[in-house]
N, C-alpha and C. Protein backbone atom coordinates (compact mmCIF):
# COMPACT_ATOMS: atom_id res chain seq x y z
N UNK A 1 86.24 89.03 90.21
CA UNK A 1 86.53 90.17 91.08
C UNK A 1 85.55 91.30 90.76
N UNK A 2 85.36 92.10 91.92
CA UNK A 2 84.19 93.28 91.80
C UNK A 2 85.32 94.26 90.78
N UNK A 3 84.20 94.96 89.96
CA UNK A 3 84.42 96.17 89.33
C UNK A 3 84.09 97.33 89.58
N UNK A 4 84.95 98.83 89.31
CA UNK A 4 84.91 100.06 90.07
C UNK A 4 83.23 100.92 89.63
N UNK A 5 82.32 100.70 90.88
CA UNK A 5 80.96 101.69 89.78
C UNK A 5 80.97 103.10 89.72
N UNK A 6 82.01 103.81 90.56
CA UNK A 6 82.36 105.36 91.27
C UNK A 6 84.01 104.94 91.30
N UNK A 7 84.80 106.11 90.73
CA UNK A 7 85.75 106.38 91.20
C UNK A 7 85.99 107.73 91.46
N UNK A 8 86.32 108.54 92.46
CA UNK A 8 85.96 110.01 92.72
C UNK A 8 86.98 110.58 93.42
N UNK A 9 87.63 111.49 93.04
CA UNK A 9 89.04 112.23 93.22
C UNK A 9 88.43 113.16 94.47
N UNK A 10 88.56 113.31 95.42
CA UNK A 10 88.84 114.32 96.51
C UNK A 10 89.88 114.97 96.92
N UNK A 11 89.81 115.91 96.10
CA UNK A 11 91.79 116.35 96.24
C UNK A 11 91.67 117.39 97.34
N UNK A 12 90.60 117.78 97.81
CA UNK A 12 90.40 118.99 99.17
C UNK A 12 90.95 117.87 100.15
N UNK A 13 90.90 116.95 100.67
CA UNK A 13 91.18 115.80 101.60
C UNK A 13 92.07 114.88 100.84
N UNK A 14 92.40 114.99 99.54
CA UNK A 14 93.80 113.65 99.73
C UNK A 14 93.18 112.26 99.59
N UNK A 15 91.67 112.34 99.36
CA UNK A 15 91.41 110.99 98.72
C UNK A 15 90.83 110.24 97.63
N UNK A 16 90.43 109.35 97.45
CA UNK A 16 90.04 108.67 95.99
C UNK A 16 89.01 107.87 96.47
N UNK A 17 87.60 107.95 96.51
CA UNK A 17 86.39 107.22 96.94
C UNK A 17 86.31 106.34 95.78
N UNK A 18 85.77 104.98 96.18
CA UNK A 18 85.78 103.76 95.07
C UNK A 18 84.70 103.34 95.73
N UNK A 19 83.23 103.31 94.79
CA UNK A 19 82.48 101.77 95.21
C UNK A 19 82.88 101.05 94.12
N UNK A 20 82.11 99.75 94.40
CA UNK A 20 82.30 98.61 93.80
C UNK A 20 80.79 97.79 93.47
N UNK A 21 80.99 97.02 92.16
CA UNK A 21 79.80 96.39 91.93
C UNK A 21 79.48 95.18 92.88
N UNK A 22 79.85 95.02 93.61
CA UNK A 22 78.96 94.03 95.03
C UNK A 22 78.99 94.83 96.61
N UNK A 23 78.55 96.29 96.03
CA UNK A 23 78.26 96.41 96.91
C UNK A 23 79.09 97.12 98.22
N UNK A 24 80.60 97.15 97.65
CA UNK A 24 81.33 97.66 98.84
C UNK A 24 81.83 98.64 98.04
N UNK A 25 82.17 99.41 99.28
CA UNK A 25 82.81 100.68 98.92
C UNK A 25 84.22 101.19 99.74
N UNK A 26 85.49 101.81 99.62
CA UNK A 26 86.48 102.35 100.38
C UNK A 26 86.70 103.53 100.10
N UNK A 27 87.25 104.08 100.78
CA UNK A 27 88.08 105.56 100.75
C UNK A 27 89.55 105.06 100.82
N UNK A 28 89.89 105.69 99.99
CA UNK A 28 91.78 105.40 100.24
C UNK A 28 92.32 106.98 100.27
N UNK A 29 93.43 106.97 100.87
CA UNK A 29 94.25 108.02 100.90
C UNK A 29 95.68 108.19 100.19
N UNK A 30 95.54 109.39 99.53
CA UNK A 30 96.23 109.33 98.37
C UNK A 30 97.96 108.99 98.81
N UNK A 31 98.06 109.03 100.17
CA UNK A 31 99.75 108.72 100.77
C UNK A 31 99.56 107.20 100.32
N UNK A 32 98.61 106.39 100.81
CA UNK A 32 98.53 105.46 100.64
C UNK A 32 98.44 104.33 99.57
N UNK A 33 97.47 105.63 98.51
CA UNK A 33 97.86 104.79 97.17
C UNK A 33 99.15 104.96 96.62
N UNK A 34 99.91 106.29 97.09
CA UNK A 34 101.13 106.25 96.86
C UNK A 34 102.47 105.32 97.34
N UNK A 35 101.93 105.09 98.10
CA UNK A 35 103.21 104.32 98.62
C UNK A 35 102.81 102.65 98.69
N UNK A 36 101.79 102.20 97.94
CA UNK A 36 101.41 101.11 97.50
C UNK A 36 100.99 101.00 95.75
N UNK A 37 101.82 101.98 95.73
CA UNK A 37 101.62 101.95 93.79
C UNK A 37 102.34 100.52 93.51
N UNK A 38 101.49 100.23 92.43
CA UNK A 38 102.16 98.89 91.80
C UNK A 38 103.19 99.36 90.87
N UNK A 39 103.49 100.01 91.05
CA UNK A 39 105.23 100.14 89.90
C UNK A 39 106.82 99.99 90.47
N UNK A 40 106.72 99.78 89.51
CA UNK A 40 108.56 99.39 89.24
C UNK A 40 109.30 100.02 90.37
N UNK A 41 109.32 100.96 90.21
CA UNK A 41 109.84 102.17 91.35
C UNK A 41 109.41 101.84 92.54
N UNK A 42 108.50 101.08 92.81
CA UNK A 42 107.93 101.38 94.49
C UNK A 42 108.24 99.99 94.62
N UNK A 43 107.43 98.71 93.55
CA UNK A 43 107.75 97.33 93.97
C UNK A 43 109.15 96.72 93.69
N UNK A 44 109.73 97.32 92.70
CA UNK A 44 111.32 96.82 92.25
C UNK A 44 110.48 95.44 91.35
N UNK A 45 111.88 94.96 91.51
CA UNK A 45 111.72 93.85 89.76
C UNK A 45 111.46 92.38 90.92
N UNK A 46 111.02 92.52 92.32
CA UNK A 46 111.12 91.06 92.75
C UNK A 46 111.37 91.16 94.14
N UNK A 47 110.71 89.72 94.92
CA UNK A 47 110.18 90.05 95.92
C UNK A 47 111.68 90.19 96.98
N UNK A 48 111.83 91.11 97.72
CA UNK A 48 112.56 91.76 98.59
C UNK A 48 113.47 93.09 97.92
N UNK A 49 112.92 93.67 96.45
CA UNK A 49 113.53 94.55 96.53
C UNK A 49 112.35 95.99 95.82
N UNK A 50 111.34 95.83 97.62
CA UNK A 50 110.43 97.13 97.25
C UNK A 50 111.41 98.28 97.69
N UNK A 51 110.75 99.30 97.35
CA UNK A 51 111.18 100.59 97.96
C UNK A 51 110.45 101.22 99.16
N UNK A 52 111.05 101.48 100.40
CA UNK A 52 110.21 101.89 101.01
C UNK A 52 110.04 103.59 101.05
N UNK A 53 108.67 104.11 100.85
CA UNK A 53 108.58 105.18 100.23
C UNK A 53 108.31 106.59 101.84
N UNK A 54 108.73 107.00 101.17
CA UNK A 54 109.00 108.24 103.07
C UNK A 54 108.72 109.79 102.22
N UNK A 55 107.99 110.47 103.14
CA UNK A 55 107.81 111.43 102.92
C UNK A 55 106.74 111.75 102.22
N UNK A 56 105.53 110.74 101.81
CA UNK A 56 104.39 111.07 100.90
C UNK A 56 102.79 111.28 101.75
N UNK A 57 103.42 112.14 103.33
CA UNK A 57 101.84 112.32 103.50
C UNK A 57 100.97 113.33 103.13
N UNK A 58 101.65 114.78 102.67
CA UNK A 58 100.98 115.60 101.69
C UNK A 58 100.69 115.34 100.72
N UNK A 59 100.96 114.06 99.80
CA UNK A 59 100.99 113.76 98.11
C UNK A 59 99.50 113.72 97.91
N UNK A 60 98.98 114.50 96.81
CA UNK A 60 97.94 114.60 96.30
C UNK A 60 97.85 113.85 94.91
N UNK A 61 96.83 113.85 94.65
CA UNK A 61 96.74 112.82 93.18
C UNK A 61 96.28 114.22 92.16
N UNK A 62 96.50 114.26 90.70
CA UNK A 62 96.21 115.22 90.25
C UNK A 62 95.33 114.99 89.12
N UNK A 63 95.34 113.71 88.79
CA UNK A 63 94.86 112.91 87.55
C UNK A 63 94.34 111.35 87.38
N UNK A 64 93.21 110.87 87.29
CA UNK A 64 92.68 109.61 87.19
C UNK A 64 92.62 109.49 85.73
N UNK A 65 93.76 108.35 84.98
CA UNK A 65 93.53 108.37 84.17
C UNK A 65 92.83 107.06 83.49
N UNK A 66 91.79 106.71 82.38
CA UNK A 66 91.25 105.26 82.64
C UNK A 66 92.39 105.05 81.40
N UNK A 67 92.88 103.08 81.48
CA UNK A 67 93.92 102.81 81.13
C UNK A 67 92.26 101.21 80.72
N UNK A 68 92.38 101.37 79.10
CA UNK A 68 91.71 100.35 78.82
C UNK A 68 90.58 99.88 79.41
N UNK A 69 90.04 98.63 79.76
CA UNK A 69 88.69 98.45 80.85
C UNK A 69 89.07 97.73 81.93
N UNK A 70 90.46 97.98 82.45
CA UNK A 70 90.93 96.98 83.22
C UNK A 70 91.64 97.94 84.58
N UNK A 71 91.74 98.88 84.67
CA UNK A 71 92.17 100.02 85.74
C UNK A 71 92.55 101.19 85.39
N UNK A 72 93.53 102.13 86.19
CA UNK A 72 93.28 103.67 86.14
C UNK A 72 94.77 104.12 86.34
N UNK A 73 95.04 104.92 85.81
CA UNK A 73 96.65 105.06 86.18
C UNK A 73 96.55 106.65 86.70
N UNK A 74 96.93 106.45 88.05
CA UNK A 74 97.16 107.80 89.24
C UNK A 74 98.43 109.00 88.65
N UNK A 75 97.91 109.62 88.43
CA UNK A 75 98.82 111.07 88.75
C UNK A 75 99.28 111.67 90.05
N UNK A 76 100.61 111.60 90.48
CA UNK A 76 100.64 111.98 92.00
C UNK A 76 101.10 113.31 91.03
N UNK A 77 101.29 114.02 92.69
CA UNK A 77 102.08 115.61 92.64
C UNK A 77 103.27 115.65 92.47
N UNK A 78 103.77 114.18 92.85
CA UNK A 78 105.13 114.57 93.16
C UNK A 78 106.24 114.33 92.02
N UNK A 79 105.05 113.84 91.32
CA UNK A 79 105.44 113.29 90.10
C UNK A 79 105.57 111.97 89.48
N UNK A 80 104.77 111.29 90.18
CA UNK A 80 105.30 109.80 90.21
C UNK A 80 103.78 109.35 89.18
N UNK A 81 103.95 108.96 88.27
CA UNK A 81 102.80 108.74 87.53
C UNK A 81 102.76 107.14 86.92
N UNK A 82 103.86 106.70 87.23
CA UNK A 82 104.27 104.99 86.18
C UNK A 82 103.70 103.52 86.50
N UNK A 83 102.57 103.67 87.72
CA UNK A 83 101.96 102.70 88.11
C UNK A 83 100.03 102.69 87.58
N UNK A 84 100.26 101.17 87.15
CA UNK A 84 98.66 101.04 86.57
C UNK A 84 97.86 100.19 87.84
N UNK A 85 97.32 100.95 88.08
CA UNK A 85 95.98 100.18 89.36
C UNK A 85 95.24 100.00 88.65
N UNK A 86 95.16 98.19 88.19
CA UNK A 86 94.08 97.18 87.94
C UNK A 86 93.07 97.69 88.81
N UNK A 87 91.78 97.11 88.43
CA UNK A 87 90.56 96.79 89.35
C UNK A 87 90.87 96.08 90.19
N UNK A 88 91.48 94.71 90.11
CA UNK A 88 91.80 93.81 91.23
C UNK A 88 92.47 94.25 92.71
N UNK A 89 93.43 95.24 91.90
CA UNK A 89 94.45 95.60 92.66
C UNK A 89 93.99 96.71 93.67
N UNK A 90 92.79 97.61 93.05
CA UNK A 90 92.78 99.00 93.82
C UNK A 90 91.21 98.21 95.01
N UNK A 91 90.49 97.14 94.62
CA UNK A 91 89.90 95.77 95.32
C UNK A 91 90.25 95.66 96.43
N UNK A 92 91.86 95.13 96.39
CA UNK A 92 92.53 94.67 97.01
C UNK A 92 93.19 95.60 98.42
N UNK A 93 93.27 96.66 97.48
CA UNK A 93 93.94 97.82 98.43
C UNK A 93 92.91 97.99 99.67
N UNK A 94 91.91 98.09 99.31
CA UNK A 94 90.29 98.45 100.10
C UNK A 94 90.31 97.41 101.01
N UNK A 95 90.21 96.42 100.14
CA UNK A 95 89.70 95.15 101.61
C UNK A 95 90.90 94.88 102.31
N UNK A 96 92.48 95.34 102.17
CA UNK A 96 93.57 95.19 103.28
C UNK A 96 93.76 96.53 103.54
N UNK A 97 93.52 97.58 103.41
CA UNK A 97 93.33 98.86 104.08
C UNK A 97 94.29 98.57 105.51
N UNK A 98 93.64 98.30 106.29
CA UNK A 98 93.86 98.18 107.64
C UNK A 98 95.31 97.37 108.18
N UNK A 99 95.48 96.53 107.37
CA UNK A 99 96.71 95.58 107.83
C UNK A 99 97.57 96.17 106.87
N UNK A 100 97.60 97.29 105.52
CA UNK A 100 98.46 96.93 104.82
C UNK A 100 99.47 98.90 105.68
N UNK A 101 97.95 99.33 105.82
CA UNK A 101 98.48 100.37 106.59
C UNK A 101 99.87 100.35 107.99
N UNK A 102 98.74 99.07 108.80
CA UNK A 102 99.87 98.82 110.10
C UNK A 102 101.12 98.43 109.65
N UNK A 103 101.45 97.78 108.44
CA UNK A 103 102.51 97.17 107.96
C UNK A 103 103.28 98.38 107.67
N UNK A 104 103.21 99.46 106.45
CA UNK A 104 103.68 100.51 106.48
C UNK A 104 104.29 101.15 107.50
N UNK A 105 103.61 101.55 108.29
CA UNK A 105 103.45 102.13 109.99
C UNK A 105 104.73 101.57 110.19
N UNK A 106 105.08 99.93 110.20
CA UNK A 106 105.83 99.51 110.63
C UNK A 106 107.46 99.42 109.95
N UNK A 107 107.14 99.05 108.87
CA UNK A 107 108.08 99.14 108.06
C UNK A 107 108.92 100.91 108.16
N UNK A 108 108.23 101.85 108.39
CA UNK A 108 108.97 102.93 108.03
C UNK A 108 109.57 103.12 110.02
N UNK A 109 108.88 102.65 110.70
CA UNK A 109 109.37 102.74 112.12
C UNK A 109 110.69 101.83 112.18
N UNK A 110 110.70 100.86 111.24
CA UNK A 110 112.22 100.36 111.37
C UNK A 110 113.53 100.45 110.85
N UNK A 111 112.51 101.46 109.75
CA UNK A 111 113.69 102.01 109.11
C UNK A 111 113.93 103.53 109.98
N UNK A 112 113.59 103.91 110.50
CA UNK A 112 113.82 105.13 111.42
C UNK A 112 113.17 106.14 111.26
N UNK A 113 111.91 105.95 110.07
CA UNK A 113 111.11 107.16 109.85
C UNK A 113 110.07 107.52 110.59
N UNK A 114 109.76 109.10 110.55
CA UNK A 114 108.42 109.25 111.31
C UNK A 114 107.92 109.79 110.60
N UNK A 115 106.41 109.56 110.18
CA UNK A 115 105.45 110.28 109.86
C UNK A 115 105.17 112.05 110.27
N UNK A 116 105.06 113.15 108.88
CA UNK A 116 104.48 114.20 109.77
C UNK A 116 103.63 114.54 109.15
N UNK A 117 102.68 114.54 109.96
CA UNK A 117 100.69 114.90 109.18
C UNK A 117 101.00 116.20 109.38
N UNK A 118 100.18 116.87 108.42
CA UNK A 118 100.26 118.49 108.41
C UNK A 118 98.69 118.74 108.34
C-alpha cells in the first residue's frame, strides 16, 4: 500500500490534504474524516453496529498526531480524538471518497437527517 509523502491540516476550509508515494493525492474533509473515523465509537465492536454520526459538518480537526510509522491519530473539535487512521485506511478513504460519501448522504437521509452547510 502507498505511504503518506504530505499530510497538511487546512483548518481555514475543514480539510486534510494527503499525497501519496505513487503518486496520488486527495483532499478529505474533516466532516468526513469524522464520520468515517475508525473507532469504537463510530464503528462499534462489529459489523451492523456502526454509529451513524449527525451533526459533524462544522467539525474541524485541531491536531495531527503521528502514532508510530503506521498512521496519525485526528483531533476533532468536538472532541472526539480515539480513532487511529492507518496509512491504509486514510488510502482507502481517498480512493472511495466518492461512493463512501453517497453512502453517508444516504444513510443519514434514512435515518431522517439533513445536512446544514454553514
Amino acid at each position: 500500500m502507498p505511504r503518506p509523502t504530505e499530510i497538511r491540516l487546512q483548518q481555514s476550509s475543514r480539510q486534510l490534504v494527503l499525497g501519496f508515494d505513487d503518486d496520488t493525492s486527495c483532499t478529505l474533509s474533516c466532516e468526513y474524516l469524522r464520520v468515517y473515523s475508525p473507532s469504537a465509537e463510530v464503528r462499534g465492536h462489529g459489523v451492523g453496529q456502526e454509529v451513524l454520526q449527525v451533526g459533524k459538518e462544522q467539525v474541524n480537526i485541531t491536531a495531527v498526531e503521528p502514532v508510530g510509522n503506521y498512521g496519525v491519530k485526528l483531533v476533532f473539535d468536538d472532541g472526539h480524538d480515539s480513532g487511529i487512521y492507518g496509512w491504509d485506511y486514510l488510502y482507502e478513504l481517498g480512493q472511495k471518497q466518492e461512493a463512501n460519501w453517497a453512502d453517508y448522504l444516504g444513510r443519514l437521509a434514512e435515518a431522517g437527517h439533513q445536512r446544514v452547510s454553514g
